[in-house]
N, C-alpha and C. Protein backbone atom coordinates (compact mmCIF):
# COMPACT_ATOMS: atom_id res chain seq x y z
N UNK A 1 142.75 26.38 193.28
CA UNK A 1 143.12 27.78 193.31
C UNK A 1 141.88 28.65 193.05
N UNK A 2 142.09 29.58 193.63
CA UNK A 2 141.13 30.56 193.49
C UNK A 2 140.64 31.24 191.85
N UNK A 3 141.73 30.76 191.34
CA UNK A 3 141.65 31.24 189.96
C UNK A 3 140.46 30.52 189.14
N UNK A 4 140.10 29.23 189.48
CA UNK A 4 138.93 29.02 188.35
C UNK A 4 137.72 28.46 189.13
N UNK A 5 137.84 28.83 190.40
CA UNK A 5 136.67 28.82 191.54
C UNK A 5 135.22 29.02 190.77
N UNK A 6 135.33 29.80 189.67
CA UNK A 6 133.93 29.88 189.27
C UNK A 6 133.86 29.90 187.53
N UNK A 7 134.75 28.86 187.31
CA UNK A 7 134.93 28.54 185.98
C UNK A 7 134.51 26.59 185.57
N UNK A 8 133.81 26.90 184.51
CA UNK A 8 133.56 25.01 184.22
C UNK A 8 133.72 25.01 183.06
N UNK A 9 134.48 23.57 182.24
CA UNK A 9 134.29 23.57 181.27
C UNK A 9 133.73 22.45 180.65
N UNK A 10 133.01 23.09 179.70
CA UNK A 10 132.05 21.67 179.00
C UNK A 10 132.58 21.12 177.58
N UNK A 11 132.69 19.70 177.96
CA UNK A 11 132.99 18.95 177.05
C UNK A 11 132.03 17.67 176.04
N UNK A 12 132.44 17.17 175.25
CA UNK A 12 131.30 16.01 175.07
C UNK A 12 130.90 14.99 175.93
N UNK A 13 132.30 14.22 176.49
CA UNK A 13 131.89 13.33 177.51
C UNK A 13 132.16 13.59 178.95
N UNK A 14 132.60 14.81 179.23
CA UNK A 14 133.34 15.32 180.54
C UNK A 14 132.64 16.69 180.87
N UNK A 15 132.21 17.12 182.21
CA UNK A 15 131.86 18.66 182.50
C UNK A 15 132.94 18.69 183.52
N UNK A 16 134.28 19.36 183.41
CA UNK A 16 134.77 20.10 184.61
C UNK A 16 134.17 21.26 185.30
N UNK A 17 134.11 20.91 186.59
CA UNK A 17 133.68 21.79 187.79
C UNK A 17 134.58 21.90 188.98
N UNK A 18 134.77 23.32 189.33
CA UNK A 18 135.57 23.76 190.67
C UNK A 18 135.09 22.27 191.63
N UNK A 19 136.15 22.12 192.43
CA UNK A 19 135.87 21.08 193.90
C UNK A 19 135.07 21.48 194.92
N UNK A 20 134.15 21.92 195.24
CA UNK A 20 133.08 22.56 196.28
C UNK A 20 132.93 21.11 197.41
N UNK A 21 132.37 21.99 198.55
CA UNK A 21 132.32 21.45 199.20
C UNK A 21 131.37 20.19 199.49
N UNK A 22 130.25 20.69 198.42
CA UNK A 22 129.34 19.57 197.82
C UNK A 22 129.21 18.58 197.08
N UNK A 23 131.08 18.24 197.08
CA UNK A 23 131.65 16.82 196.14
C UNK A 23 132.47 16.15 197.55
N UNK A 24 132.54 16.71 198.30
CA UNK A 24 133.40 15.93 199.54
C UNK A 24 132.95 14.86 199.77
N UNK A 25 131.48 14.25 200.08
CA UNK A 25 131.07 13.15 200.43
C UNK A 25 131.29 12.54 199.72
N UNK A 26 131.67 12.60 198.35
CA UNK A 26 131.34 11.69 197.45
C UNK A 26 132.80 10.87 197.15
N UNK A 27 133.52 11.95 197.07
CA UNK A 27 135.24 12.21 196.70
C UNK A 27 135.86 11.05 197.91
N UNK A 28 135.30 11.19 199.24
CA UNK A 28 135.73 11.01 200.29
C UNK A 28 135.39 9.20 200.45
N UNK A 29 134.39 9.13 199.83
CA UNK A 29 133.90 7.56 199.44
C UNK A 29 134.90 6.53 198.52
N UNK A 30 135.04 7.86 197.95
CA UNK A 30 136.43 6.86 196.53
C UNK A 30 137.43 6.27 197.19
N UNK A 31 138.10 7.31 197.99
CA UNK A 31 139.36 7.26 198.57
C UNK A 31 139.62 6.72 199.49
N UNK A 32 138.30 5.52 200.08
CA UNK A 32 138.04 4.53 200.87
C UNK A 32 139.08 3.47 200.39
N UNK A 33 138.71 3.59 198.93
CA UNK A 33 139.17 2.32 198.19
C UNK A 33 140.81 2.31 198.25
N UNK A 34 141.31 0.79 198.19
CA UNK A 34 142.93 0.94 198.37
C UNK A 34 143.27 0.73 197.66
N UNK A 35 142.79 0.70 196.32
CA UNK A 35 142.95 0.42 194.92
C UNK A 35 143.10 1.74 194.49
N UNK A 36 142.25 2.86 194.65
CA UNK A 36 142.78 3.96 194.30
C UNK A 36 143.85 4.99 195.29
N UNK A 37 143.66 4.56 196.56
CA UNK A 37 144.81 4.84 197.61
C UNK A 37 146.17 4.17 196.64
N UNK A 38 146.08 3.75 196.02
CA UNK A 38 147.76 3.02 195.21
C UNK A 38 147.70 3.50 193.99
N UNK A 39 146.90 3.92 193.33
CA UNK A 39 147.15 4.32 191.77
C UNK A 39 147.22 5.92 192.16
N UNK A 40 147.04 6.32 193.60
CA UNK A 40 146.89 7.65 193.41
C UNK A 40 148.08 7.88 194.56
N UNK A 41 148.87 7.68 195.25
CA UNK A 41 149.76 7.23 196.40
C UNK A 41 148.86 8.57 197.14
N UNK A 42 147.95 8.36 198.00
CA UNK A 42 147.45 8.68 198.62
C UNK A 42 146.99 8.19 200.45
N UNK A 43 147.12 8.80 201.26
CA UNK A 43 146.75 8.24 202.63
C UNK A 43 145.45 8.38 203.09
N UNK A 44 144.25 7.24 202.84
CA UNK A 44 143.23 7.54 203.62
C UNK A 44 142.76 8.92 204.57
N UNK A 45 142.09 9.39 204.56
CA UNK A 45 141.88 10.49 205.39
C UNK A 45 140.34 10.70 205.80
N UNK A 46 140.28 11.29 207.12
CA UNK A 46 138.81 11.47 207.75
C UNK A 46 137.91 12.08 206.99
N UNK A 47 136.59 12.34 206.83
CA UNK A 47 135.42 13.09 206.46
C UNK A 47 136.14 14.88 206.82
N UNK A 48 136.58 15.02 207.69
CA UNK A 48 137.22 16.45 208.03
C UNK A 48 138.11 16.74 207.74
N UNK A 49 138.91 15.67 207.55
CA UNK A 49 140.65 16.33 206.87
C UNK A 49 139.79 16.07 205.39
N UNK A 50 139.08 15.56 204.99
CA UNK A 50 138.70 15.51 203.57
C UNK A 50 138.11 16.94 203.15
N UNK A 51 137.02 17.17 204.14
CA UNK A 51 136.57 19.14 203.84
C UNK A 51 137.95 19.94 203.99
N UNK A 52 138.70 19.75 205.06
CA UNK A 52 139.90 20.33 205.23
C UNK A 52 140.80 20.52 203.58
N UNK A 53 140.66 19.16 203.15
CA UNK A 53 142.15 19.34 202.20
C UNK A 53 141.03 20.27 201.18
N UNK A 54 140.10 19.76 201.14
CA UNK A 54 139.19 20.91 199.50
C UNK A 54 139.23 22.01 199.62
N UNK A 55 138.97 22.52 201.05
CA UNK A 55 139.22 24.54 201.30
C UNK A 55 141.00 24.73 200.82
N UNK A 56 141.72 23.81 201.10
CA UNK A 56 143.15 23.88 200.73
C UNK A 56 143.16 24.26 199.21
N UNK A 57 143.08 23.14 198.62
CA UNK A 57 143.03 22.77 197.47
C UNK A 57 142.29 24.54 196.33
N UNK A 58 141.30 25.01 197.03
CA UNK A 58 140.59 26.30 196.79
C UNK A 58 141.10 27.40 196.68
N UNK A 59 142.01 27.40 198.35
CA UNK A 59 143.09 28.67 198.49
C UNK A 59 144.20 28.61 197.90
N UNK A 60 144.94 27.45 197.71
CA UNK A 60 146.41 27.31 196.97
C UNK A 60 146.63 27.47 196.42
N UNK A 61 147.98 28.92 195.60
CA UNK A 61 147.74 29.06 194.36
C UNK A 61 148.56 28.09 193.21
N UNK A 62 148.88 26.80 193.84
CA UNK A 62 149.74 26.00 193.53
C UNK A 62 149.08 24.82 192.78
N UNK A 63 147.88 24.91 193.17
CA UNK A 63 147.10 23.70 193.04
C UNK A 63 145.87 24.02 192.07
N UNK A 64 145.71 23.66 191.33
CA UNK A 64 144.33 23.96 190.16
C UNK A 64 143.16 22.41 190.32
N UNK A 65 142.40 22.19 190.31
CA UNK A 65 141.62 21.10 190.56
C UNK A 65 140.37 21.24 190.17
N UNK A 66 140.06 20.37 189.08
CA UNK A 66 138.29 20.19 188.55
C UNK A 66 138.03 19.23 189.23
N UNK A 67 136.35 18.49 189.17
CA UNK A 67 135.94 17.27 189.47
C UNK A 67 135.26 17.03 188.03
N UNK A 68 135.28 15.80 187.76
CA UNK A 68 134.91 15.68 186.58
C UNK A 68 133.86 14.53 186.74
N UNK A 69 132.61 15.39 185.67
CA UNK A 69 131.52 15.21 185.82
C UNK A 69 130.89 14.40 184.90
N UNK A 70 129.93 13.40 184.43
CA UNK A 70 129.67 12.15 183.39
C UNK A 70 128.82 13.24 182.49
N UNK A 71 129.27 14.20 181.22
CA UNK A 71 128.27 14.71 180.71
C UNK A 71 127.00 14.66 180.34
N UNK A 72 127.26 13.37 179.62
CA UNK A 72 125.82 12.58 179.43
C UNK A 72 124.68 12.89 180.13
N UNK A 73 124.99 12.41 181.97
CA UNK A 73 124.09 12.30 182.67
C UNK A 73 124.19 13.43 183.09
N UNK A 74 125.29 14.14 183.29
CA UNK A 74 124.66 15.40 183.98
C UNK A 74 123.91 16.40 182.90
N UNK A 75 123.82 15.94 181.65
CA UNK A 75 123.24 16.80 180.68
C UNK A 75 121.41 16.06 180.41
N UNK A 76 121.22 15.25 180.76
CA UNK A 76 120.38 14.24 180.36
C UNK A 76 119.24 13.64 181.55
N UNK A 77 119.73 14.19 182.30
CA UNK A 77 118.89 13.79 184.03
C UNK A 77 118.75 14.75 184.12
N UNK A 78 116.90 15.21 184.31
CA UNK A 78 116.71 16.09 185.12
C UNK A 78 116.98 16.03 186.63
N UNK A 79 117.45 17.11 187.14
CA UNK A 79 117.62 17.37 188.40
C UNK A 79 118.57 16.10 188.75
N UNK A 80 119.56 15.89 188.13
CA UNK A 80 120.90 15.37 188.60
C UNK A 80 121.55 16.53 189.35
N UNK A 81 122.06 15.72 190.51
CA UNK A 81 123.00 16.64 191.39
C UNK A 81 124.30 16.19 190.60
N UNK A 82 125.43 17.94 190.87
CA UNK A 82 126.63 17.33 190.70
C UNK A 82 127.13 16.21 191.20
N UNK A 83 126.59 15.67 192.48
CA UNK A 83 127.73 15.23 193.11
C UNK A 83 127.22 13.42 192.49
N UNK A 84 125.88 13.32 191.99
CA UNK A 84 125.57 12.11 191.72
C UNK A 84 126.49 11.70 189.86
N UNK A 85 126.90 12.49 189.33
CA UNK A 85 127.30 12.46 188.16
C UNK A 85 128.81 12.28 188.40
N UNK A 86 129.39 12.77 189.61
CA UNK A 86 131.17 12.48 189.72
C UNK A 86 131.28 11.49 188.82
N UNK A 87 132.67 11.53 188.35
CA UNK A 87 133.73 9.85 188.28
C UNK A 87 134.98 9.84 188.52
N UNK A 88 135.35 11.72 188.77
CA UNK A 88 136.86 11.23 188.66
C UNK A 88 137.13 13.14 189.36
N UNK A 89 138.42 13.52 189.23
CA UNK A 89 139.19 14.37 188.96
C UNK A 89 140.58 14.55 188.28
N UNK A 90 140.64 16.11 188.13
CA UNK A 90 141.72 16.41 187.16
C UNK A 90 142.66 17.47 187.73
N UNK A 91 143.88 17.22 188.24
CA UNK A 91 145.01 18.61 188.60
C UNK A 91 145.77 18.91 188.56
N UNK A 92 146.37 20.32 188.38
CA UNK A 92 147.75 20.53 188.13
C UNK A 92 147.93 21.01 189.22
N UNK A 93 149.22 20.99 189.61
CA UNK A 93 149.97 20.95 190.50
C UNK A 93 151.62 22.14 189.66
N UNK A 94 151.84 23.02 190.03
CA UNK A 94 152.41 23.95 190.16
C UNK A 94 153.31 24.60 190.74
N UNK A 95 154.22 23.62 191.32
CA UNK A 95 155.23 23.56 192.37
C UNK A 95 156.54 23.23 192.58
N UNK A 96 156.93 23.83 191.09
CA UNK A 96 158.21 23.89 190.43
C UNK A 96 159.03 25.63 190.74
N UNK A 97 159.45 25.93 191.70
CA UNK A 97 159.95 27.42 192.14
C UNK A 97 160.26 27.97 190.84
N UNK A 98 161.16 27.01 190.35
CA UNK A 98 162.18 27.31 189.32
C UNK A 98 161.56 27.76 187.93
N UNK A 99 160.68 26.74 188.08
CA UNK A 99 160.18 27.12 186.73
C UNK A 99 158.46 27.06 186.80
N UNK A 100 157.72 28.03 186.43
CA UNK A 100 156.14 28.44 186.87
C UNK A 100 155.84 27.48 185.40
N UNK A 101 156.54 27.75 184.42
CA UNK A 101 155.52 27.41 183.36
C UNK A 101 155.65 25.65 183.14
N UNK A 102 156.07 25.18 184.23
CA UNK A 102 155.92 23.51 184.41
C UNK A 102 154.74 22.75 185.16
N UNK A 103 153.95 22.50 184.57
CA UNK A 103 152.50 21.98 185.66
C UNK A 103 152.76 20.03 185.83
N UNK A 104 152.27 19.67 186.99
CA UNK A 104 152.57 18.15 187.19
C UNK A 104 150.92 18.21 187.04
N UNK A 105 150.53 16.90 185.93
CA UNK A 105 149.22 16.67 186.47
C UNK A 105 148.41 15.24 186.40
N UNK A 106 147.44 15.57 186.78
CA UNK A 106 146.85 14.08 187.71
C UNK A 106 145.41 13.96 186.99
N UNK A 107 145.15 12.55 186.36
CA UNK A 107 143.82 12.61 186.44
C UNK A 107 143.55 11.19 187.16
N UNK A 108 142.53 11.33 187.61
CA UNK A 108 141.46 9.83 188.49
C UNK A 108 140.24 9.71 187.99
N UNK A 109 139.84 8.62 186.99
CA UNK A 109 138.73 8.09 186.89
C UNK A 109 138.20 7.23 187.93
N UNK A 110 137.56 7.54 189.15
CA UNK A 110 137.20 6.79 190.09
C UNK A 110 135.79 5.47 190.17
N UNK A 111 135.15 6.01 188.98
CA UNK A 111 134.17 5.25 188.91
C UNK A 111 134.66 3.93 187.92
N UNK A 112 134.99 2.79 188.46
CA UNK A 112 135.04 2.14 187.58
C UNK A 112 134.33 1.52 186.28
N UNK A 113 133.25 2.07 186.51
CA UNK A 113 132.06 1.94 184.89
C UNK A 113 132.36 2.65 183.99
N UNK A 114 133.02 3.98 184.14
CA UNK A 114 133.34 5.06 183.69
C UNK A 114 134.69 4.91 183.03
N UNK A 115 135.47 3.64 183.42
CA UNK A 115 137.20 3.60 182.85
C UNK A 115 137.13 3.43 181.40
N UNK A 116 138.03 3.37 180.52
CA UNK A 116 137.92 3.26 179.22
C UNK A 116 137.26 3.13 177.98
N UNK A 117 136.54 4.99 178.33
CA UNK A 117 135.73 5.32 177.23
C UNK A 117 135.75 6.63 176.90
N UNK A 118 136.94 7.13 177.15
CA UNK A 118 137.76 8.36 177.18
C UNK A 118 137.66 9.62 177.65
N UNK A 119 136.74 9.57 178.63
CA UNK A 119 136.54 10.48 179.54
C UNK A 119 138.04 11.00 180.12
N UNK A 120 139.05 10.56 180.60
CA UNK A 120 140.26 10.60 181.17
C UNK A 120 140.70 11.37 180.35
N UNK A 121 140.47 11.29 178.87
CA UNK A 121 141.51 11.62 177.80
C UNK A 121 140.73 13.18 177.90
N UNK A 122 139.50 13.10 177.67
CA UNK A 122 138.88 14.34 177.03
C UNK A 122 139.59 15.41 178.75
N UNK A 123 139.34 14.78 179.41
CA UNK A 123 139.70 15.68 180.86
C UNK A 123 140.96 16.14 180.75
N UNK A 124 142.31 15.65 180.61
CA UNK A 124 143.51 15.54 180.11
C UNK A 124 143.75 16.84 179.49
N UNK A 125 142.85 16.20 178.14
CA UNK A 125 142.94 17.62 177.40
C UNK A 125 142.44 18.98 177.54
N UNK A 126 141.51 19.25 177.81
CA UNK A 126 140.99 20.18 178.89
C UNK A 126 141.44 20.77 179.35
N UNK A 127 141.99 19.91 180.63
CA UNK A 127 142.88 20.55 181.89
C UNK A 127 144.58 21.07 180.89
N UNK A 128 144.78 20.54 179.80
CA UNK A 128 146.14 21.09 179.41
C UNK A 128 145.57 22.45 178.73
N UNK A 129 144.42 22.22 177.67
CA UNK A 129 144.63 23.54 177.21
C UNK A 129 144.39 25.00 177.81
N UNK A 130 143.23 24.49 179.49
CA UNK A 130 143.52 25.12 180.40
C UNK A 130 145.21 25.79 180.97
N UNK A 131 145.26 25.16 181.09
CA UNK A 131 146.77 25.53 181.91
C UNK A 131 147.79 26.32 180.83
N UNK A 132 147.66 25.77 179.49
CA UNK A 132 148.34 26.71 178.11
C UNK A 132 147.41 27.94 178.24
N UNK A 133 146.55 28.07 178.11
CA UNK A 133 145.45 29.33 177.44
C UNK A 133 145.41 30.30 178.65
N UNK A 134 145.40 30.09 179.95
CA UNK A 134 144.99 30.54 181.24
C UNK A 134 146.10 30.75 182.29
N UNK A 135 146.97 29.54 182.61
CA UNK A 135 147.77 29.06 183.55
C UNK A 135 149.27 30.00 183.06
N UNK A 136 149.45 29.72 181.63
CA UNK A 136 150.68 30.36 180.96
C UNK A 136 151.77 28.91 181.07
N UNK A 137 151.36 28.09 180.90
CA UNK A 137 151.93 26.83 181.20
C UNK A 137 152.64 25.93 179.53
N UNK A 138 153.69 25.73 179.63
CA UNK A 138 154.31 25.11 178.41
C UNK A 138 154.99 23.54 178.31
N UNK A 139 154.92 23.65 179.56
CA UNK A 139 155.34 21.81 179.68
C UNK A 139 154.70 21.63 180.78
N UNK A 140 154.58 19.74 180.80
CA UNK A 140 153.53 19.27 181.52
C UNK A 140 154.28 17.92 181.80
N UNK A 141 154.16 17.56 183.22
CA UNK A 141 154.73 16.45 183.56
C UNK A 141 153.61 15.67 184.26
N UNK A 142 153.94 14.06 184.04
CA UNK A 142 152.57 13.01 184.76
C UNK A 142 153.56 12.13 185.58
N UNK A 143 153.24 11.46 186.69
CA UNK A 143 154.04 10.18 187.08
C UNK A 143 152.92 10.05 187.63
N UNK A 144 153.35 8.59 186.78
CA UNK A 144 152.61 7.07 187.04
C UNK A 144 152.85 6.24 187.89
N UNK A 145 152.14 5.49 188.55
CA UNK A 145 152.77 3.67 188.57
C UNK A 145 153.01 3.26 188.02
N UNK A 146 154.30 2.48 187.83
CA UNK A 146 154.94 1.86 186.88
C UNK A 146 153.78 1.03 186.42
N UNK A 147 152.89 0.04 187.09
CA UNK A 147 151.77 -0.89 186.72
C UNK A 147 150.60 -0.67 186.73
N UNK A 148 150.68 0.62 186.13
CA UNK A 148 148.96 1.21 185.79
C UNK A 148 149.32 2.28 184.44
N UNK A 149 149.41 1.12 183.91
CA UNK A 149 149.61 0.87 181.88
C UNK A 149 148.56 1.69 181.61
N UNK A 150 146.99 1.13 181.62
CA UNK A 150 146.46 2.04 180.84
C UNK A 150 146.29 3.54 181.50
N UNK A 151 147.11 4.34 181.98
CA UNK A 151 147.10 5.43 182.50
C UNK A 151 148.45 6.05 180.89
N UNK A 152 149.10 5.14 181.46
CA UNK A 152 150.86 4.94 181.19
C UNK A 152 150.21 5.60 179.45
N UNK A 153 149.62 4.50 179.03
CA UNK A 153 149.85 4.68 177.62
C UNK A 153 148.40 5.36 176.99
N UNK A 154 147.70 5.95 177.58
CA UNK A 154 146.66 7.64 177.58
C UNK A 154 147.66 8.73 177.39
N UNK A 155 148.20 8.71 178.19
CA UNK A 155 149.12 10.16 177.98
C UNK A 155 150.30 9.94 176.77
N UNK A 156 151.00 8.70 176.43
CA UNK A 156 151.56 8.66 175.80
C UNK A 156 150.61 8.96 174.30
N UNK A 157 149.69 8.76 174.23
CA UNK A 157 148.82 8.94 173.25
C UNK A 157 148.37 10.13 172.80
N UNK A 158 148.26 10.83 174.29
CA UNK A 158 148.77 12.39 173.66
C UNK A 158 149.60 13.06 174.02
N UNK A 159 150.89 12.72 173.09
CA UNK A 159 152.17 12.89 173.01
C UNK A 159 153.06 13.26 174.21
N UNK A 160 152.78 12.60 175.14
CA UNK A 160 153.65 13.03 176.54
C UNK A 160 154.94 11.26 176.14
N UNK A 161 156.00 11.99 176.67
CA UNK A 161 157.18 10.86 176.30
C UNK A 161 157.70 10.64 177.67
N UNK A 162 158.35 9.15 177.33
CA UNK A 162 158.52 9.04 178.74
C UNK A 162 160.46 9.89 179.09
N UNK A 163 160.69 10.31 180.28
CA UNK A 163 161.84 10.88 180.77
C UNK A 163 162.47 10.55 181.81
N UNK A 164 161.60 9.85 182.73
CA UNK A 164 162.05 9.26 183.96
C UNK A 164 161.75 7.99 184.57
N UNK A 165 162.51 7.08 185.06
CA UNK A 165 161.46 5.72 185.67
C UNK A 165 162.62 5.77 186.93
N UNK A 166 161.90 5.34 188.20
CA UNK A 166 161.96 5.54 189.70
C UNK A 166 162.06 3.94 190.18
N UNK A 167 163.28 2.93 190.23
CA UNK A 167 162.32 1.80 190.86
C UNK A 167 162.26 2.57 192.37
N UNK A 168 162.39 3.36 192.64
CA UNK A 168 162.67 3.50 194.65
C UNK A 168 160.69 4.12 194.60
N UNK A 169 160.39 4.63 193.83
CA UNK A 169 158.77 4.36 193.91
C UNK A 169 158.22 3.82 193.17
N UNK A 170 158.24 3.46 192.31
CA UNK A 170 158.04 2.23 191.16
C UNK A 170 156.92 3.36 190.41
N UNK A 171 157.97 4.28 189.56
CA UNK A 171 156.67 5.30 189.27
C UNK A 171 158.01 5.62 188.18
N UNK A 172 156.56 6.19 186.22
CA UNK A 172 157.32 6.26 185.46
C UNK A 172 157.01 7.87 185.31
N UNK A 173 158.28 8.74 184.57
CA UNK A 173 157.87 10.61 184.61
C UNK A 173 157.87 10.68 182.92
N UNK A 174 156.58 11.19 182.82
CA UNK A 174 156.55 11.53 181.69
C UNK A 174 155.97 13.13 181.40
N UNK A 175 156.75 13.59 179.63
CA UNK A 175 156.19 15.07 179.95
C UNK A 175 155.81 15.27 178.02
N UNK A 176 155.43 16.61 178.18
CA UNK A 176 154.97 17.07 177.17
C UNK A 176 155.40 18.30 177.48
N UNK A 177 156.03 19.22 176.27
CA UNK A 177 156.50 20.45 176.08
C UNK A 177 156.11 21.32 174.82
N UNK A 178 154.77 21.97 175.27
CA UNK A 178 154.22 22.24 174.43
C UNK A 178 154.37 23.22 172.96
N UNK A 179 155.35 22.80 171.97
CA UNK A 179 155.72 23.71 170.92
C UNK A 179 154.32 24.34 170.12
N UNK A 180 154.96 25.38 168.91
CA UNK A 180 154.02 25.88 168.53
C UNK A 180 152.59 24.55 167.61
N UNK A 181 153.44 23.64 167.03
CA UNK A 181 152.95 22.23 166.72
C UNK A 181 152.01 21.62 167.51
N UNK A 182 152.47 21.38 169.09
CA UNK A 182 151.64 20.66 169.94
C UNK A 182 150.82 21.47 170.20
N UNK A 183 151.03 22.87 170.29
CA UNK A 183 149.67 23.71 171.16
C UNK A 183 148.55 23.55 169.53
N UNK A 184 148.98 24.12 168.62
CA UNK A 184 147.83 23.84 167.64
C UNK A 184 147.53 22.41 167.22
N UNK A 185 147.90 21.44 167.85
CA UNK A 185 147.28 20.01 167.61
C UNK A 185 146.20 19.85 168.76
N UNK A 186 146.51 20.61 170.18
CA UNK A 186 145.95 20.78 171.62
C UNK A 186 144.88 21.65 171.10
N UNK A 187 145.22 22.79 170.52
CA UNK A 187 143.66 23.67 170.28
C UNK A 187 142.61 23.00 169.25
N UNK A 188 143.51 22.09 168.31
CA UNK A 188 142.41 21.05 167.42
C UNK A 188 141.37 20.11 168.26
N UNK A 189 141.96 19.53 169.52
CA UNK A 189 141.48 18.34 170.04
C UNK A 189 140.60 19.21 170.69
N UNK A 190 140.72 19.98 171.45
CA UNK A 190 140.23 21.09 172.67
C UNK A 190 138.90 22.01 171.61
N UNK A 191 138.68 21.93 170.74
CA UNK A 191 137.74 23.03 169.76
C UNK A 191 136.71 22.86 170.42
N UNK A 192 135.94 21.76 170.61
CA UNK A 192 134.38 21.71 171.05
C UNK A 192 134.30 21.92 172.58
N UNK A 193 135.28 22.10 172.82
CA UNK A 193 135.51 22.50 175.34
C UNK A 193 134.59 23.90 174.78
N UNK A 194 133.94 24.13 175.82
CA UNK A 194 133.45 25.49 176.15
C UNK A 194 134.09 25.70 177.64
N UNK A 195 134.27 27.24 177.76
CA UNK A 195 134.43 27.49 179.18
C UNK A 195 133.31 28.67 179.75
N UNK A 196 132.32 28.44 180.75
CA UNK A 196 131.51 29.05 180.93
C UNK A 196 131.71 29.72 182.70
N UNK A 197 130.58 30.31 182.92
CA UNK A 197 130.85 30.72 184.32
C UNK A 197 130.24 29.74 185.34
N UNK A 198 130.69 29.25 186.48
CA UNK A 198 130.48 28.41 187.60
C UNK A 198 130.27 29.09 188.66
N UNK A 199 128.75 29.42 189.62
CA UNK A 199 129.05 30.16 190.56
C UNK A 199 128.28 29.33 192.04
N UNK A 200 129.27 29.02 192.29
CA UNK A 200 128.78 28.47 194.10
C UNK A 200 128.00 26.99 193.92
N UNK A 201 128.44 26.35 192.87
CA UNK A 201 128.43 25.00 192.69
C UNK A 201 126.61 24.63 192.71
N UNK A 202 125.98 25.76 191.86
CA UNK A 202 124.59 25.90 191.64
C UNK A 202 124.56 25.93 189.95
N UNK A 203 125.40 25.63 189.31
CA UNK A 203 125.32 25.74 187.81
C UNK A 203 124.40 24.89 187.00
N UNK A 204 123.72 25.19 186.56
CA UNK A 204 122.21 24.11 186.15
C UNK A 204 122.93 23.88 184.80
N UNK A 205 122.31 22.80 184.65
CA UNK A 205 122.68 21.84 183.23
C UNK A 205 121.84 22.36 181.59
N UNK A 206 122.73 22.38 180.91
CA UNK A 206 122.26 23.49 179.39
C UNK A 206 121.55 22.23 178.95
């Protein structure tokens, strides 16, 4: 969405950044894989429907989307490009008529070097207190694969419960509803995020 087109936020192990068009090649490489084509139920797609879906993804006001960036290195390498630091992305999805303040969201650690060392989590959190602080957002829903556990039990970890299981997609729904309790446990975890300005995917590293 156009709304945080020129917004990033910095974390300890995570830099969220808008999706520019200067992460497509990279994004477009992941999604080769059919390993993440299944944890993400996704359909392969061309180099052009791939630029295609990111201008989407930009204009929609339905759709919110970071790429998430290895802080470390993008803080620590001179003259690291964004697009060499990727590992993953993070999105809400906003497409509840009924109810605006319900976000569905998604994260992908794509780099597998990068899996379980809580990058996912710190992004997670992020992207929620985004969507509370900014979005106006109070509950939050995830579906999983039923057999992609350590996804399953990240979010359960921060306090999302489970509400739904699907065998007709073999996918479990879990949510979080953010009371006055959870949002100040969310602004505890969230204290050290900065949110700074992002402009035209030229943002140099502090």
């Amino acid at each position: 969405m156009r709304l945080n087109q020129n917004t990033m936020l910095l974390g300890k192990k995570v830099v969220l950044v808008p999706y520019t068009s200067e992460h497509v090649p990279r994004y477009h490489e992941w999604m080769k894989s059919e390993e993440l084509q299944r944890l993400t139920a996704s359909e392969p797609l061309t180099l052009e429907q791939e630029y295609a879906m990111q201008r989407s993804w930009r204009e929609d006001a339905d759709k919110c989307t970071f790429i998430v960036l290895d802080a470390e290195k993008w803080q620590t390498q001179p003259g690291a490009t964004e697009e060499s630091c990727m590992v993953g992305d993070v999105n809400l999805f906003l497409t509840d008529l009924e109810d605006p303040t319900l976000g569905e969201i998604e994260v992908m650690i794509a780099e597998p070097s990068c899996r379980g060392k809580g990058l996912g989590t710190e992004a997670v959190l992020a992207m929620l207190s985004y969507g509370v602080t900014t979005l106006g957002l109070t509950k939050f829903e995830a579906k999983i694969g039923q057999e992609n556990e350590p996804s399953i039990r990240m979010f359960q970890k921060l306090h999302f419960e489970q509400v739904a299981a699907s065998s007709v997609f073999q996918e479990v729904t879990l949510r979080l509803t953010v009371s006055e309790s959870e949002h100040q446990w969310l602004l505890e975890q969230t204290s050290h995020v900065e949110e700074k300005p992002y402009r035209d995917g030229s943002a140099e590293p502090c």
